[in-house]
Protein backbone atom coordinates (compact mmCIF):
# COMPACT_ATOMS: atom_id res chain seq x y z
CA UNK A 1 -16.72 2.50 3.09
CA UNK A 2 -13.82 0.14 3.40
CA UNK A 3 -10.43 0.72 1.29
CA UNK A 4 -9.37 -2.15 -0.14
CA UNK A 5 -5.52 -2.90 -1.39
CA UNK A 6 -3.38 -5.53 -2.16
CA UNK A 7 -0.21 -4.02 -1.14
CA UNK A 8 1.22 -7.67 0.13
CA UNK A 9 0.53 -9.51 -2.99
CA UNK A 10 2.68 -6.46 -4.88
CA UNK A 11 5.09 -6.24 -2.15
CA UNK A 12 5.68 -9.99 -2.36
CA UNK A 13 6.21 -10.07 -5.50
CA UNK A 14 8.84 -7.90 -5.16
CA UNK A 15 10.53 -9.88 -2.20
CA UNK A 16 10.50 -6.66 -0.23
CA UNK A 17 9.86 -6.66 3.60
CA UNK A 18 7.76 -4.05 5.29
CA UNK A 19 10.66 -2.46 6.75
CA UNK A 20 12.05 -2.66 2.78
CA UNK A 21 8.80 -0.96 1.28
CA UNK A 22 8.68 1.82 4.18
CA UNK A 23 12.45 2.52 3.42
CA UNK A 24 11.50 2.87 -0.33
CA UNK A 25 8.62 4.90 0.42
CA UNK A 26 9.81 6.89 3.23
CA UNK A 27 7.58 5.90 5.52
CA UNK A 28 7.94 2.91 9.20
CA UNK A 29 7.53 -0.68 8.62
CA UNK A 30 4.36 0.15 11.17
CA UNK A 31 2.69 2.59 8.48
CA UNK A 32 3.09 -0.13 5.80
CA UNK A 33 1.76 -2.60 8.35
CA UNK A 34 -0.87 -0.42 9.16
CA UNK A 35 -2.32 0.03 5.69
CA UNK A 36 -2.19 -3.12 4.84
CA UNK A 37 -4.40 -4.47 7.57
CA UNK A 38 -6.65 -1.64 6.18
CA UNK A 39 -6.20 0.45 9.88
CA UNK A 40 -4.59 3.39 7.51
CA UNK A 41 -5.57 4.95 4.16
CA UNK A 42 -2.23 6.23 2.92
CA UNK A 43 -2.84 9.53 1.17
CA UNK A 44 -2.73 10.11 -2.34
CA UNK A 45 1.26 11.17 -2.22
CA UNK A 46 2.06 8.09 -0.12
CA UNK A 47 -0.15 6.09 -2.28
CA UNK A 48 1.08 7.18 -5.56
CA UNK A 49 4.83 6.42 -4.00
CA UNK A 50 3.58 3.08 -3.13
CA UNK A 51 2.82 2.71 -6.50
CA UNK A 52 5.83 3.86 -8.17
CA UNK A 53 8.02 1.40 -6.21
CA UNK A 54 5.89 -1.07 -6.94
CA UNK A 55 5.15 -0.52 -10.35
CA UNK A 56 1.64 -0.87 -10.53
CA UNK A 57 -1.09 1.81 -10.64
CA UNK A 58 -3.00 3.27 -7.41
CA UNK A 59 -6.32 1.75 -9.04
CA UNK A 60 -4.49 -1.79 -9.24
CA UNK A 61 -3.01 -1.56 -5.37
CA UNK A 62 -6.48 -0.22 -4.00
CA UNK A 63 -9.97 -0.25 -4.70
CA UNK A 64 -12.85 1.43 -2.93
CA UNK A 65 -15.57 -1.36 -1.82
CA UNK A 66 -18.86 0.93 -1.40
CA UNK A 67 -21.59 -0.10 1.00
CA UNK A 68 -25.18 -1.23 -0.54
């Protein structure tokens, strides 16, 4: 059951790089890279962080697609 996010759009929006959001975050530019090819669910801490800097809520960065 697939995590989905929209971390790009958000970080985008924000004109921050990878490296950037990792920085903010405290995290690599490969961890941010990572989650948002979906390879990496970021746990709650990181994703609550994620969603600090980006000032959005968890629920709007990620969503949980269930399988039928």
């Amino acid at each position: 059951m697939p995590l989905i996010n929209h971390l790009k759009e958000y970080r985008a929006r924000f004109h921050l790089s990878q490296t950037d959001l990792g920085n903010l975050v405290g995290v690599s530019r490969q961890t941010i890279s990572l989650i948002e090819r979906g390879d990496y669910n970021p746990s709650v801490t990181l994703a609550l962080k994620i969603a600090k800097v980006l000032e959005a809520t968890v629920e709007e960065l990620f969503s949980y697609l269930e399988e039928q």
